[in-house]
C-alpha atoms as a PDB file:
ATOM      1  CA  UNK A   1       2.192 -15.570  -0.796  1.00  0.00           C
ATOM      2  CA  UNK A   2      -1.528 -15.469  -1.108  1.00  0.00           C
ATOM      3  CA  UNK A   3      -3.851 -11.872  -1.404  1.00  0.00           C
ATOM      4  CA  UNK A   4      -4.627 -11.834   1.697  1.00  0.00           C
ATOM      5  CA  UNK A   5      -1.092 -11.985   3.550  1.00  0.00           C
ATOM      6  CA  UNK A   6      -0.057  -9.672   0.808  1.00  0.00           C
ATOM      7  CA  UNK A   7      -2.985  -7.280   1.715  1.00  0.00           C
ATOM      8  CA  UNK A   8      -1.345  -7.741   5.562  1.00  0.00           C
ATOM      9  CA  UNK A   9       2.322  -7.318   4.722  1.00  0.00           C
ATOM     10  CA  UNK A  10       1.452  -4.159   2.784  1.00  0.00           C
ATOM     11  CA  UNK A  11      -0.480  -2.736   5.469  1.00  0.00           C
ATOM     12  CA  UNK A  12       1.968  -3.490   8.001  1.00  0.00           C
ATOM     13  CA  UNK A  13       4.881  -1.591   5.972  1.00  0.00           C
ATOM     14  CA  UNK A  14       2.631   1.587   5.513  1.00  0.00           C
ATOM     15  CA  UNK A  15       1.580   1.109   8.905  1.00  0.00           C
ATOM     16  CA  UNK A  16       5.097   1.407  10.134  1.00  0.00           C
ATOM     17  CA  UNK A  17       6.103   4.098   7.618  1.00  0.00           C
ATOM     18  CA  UNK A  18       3.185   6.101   8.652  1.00  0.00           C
ATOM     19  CA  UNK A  19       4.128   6.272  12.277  1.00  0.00           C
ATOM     20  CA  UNK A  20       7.839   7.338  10.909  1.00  0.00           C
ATOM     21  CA  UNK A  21       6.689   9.824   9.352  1.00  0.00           C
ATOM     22  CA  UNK A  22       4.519  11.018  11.859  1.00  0.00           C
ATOM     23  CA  UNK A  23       6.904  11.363  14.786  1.00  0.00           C
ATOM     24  CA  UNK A  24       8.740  13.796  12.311  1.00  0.00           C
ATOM     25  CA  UNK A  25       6.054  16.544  13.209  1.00  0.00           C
ATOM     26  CA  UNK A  26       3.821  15.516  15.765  1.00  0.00           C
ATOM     27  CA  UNK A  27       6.631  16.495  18.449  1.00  0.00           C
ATOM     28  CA  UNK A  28       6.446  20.290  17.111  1.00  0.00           C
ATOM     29  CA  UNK A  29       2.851  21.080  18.818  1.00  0.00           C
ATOM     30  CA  UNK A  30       3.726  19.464  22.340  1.00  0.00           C
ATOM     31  CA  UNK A  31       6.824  21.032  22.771  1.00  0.00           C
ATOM     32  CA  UNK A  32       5.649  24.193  24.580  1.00  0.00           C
ATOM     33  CA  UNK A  33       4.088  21.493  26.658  1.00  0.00           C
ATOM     34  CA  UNK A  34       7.173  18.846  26.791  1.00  0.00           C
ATOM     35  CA  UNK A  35       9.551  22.230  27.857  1.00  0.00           C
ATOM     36  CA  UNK A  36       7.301  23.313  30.710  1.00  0.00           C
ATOM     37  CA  UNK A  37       7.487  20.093  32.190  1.00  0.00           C
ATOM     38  CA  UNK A  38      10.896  18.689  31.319  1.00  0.00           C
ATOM     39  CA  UNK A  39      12.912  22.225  31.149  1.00  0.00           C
ATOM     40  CA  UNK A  40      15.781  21.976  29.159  1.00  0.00           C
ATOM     41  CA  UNK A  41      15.478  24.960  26.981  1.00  0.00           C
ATOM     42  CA  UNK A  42      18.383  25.161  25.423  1.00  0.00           C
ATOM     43  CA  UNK A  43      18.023  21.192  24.289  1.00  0.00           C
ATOM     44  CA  UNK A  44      15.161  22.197  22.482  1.00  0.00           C
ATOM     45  CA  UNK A  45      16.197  21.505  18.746  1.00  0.00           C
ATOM     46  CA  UNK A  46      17.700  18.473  19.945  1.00  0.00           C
ATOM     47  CA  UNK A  47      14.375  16.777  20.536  1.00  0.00           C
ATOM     48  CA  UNK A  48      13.488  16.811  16.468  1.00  0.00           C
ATOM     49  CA  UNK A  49      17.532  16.521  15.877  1.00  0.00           C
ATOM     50  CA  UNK A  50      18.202  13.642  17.269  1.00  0.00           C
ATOM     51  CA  UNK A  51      15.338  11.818  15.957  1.00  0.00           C
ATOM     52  CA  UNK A  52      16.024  12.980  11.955  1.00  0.00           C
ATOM     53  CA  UNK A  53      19.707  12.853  12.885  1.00  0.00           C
ATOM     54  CA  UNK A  54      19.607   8.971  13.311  1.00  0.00           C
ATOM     55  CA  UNK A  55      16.418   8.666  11.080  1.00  0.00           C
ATOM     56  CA  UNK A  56      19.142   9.495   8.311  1.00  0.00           C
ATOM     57  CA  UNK A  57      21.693   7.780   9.347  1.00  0.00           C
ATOM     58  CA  UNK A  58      20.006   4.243   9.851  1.00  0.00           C
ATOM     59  CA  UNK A  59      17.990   4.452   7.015  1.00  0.00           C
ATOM     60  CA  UNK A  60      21.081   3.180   4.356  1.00  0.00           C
ATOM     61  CA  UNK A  61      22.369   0.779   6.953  1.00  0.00           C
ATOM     62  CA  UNK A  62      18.906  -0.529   7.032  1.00  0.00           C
ATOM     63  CA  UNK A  63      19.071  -1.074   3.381  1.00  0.00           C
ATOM     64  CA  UNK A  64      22.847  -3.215   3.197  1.00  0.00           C
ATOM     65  CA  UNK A  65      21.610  -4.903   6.116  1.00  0.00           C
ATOM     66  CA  UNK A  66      18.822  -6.518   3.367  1.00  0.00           C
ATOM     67  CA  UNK A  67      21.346  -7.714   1.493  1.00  0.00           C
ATOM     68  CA  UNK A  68      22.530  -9.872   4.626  1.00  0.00           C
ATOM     69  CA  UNK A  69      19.956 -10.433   6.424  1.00  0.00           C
ATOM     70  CA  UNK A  70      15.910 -11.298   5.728  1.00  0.00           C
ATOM     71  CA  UNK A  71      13.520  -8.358   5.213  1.00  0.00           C
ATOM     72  CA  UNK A  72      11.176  -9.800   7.399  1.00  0.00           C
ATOM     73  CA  UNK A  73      13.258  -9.846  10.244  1.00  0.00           C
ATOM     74  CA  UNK A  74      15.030  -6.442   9.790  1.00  0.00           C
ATOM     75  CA  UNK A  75      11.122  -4.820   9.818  1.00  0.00           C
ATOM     76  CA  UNK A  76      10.384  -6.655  13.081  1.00  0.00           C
ATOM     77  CA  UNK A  77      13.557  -5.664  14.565  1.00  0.00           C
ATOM     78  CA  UNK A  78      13.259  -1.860  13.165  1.00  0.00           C
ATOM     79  CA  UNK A  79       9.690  -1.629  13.883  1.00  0.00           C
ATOM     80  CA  UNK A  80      10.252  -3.353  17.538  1.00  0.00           C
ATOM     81  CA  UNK A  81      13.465  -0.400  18.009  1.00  0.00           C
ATOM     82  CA  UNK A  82      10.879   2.626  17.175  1.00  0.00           C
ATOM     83  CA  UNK A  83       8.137   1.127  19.745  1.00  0.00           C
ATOM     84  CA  UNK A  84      10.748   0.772  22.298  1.00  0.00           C
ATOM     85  CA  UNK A  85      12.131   4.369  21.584  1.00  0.00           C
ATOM     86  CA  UNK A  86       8.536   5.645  21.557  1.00  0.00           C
ATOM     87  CA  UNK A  87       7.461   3.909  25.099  1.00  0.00           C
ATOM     88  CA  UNK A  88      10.342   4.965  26.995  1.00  0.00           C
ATOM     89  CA  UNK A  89       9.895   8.669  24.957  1.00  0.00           C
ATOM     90  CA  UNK A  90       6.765   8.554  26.526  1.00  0.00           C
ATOM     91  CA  UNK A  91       7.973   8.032  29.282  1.00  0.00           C
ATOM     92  CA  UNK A  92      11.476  10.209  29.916  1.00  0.00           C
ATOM     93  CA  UNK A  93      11.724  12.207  32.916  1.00  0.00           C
ATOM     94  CA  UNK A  94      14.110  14.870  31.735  1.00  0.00           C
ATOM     95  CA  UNK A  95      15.358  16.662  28.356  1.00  0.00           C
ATOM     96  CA  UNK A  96      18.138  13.774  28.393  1.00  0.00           C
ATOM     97  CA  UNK A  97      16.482  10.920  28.371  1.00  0.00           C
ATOM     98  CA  UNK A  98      13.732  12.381  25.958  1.00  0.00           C
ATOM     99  CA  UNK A  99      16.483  12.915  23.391  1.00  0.00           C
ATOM    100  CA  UNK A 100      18.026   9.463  23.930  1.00  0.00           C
ATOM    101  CA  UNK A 101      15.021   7.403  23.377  1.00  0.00           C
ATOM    102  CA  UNK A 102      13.976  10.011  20.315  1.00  0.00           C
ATOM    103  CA  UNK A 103      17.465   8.950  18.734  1.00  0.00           C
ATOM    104  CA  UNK A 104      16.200   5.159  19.431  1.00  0.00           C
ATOM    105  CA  UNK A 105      12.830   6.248  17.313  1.00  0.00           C
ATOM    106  CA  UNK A 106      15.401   7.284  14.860  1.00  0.00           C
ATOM    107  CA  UNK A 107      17.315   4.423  14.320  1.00  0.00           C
ATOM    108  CA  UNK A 108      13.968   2.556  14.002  1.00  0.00           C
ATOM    109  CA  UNK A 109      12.058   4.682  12.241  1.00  0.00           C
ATOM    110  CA  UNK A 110      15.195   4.880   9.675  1.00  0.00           C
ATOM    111  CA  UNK A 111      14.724   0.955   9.231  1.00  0.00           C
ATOM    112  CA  UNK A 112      11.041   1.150   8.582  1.00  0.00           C
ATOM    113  CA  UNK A 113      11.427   3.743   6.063  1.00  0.00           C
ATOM    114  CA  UNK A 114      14.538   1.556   4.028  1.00  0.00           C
ATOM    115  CA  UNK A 115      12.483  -1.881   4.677  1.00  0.00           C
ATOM    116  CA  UNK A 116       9.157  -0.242   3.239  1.00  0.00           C
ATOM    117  CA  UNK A 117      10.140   0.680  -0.251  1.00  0.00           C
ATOM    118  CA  UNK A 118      11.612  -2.851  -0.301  1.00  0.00           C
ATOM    119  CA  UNK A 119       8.899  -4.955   0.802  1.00  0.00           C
ATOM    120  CA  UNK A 120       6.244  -3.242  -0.812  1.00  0.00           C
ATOM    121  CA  UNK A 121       8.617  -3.887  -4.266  1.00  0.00           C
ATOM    122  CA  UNK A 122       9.841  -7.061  -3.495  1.00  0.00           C
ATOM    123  CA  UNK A 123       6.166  -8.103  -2.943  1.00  0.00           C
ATOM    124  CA  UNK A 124       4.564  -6.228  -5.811  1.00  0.00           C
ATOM    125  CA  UNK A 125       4.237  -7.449  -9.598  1.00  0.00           C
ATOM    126  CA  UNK A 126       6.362  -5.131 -11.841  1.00  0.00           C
ATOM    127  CA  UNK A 127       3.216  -3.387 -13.370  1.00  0.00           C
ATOM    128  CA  UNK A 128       1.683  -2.987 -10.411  1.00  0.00           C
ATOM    129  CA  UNK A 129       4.697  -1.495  -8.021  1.00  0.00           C
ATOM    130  CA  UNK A 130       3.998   2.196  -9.757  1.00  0.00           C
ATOM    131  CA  UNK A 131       0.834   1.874  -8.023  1.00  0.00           C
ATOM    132  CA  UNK A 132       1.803   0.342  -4.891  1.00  0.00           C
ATOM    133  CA  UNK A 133       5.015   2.930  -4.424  1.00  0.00           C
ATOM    134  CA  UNK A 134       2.206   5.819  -4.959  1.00  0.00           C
ATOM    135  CA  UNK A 135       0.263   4.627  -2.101  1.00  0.00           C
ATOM    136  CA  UNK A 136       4.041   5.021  -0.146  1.00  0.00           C
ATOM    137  CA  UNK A 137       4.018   8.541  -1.189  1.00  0.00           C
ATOM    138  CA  UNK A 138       0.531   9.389  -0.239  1.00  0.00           C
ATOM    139  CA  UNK A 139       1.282   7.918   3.682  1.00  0.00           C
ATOM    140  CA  UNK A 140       3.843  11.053   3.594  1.00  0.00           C
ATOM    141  CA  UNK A 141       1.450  13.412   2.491  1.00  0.00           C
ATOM    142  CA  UNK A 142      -1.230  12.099   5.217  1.00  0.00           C
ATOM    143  CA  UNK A 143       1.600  12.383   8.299  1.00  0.00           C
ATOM    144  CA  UNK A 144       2.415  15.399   7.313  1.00  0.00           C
ATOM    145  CA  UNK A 145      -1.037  16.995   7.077  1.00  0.00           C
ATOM    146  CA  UNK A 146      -2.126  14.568  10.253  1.00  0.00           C
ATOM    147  CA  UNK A 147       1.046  14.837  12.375  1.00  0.00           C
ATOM    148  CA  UNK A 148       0.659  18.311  13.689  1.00  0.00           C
ATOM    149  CA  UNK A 149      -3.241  17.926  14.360  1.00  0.00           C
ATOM    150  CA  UNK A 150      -2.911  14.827  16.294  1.00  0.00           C
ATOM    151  CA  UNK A 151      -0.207  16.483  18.578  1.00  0.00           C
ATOM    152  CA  UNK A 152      -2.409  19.255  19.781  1.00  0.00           C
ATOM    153  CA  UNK A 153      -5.356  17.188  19.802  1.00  0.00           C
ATOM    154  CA  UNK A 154      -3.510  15.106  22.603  1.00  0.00           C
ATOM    155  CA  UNK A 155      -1.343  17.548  24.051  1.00  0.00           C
ATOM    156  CA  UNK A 156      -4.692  18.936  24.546  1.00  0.00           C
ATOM    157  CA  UNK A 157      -6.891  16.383  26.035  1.00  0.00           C
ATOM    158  CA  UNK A 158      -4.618  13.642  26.962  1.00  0.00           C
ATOM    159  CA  UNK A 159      -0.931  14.243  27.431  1.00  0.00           C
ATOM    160  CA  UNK A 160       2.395  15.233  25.944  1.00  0.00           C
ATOM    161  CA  UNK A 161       3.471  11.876  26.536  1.00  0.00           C
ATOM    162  CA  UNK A 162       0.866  10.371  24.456  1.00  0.00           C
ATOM    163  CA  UNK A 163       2.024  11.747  20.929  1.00  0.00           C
ATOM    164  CA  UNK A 164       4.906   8.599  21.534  1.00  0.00           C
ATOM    165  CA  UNK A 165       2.591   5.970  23.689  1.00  0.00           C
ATOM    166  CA  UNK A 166       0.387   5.954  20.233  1.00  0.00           C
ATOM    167  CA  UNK A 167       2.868   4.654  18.525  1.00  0.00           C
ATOM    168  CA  UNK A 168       2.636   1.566  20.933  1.00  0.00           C
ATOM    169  CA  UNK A 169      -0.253  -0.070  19.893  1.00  0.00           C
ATOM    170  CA  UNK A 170      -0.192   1.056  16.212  1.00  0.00           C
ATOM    171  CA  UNK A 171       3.264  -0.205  16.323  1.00  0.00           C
ATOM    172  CA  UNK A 172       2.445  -3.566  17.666  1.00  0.00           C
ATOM    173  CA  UNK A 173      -0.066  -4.109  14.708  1.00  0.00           C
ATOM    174  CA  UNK A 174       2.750  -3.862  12.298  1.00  0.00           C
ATOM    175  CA  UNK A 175       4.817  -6.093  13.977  1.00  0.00           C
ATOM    176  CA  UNK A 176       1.605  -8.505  14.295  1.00  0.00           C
ATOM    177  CA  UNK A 177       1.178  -7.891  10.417  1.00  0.00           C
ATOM    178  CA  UNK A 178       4.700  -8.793   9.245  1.00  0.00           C
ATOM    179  CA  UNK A 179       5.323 -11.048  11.485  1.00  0.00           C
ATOM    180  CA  UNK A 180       2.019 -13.363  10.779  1.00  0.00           C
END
């Protein structure tokens, strides 16, 4: 594989692990927002459960899977399962449905965590995978830090709805990066 489909492959996995780790916190400032329009009160924790619940889960599966099954394909498909959870997240018209489609995010985001440690060393030289797992750790440090901004910024001036329809087009980049 030449530098420059490297350079895309990389992105694409840090792309994907990024939004992962995102949707982890960005939820927590639209809540107040999410439970005066859905109700639901007593689902609250649920929202963030379900989500880290299957996040957990998935994310081992994700890695036998690789043993059976191409890397390449298992990111599309777990990258394709979080943009599907996150569109129809977006869109969810009660407490129920929001939790459903957050467990889909789950299950996806779960593969795109497993299938990003891979790739990135499967892809990378042996003295320079120190490097390229460091730049793994620093896209947790940036959600975290960036994850709760970003959800009141568009709780704020766009919509509750839009701290998962984000994770649309960013997703779709990944999937454009792996997959080409």
């Amino acid at each position: 594989m030449n530098l420059n489909a490297k350079f895309f492959v990389y992105a694409a996995a840090l792309l994907g692990l990024f939004l992962g780790a995102l949707d982890a916190l960005i939820v927590g400032a639209a809540m107040p927002t999410i439970m005066s329009e859905l109700g639901g009160l007593h689902l609250y924790s649920w929202v963030f459960s379900a989500y880290l619940l299957t996040r957990a889960v998935s994310l081992p599966i994700f890695g036998k899977l690789c043993d059976l099954f191409s890397t390449r394909k298992l990111y599309l498909a777990a990258i394709f399962i979080f943009v599907t959870g996150s569109l129809f997240s977006g869109a969810a018209q009660n407490m129920a449905q929001l939790i459903a489609f957050r467990a889909v995010q789950g299950i996806g985001a779960g593969g795109t965590f497993a299938l990003a440690y891979i790739v990135v060393s499967d892809l990378s030289p042996s003295d320079k995978r120190g490097k390229m797992l460091g730049w793994i750790s620093s896209v947790w440090g940036i959600a975290s830090i960036l994850g709760p901004a970003m959800g009141g910024f568009m709780v704020a001036f766009l919509s509750w709805r839009w701290i998962f329809y984000v994770n649309v087009p960013l997703g779709c980049l990944a999937i454009a990066g792996i997959y080409f």
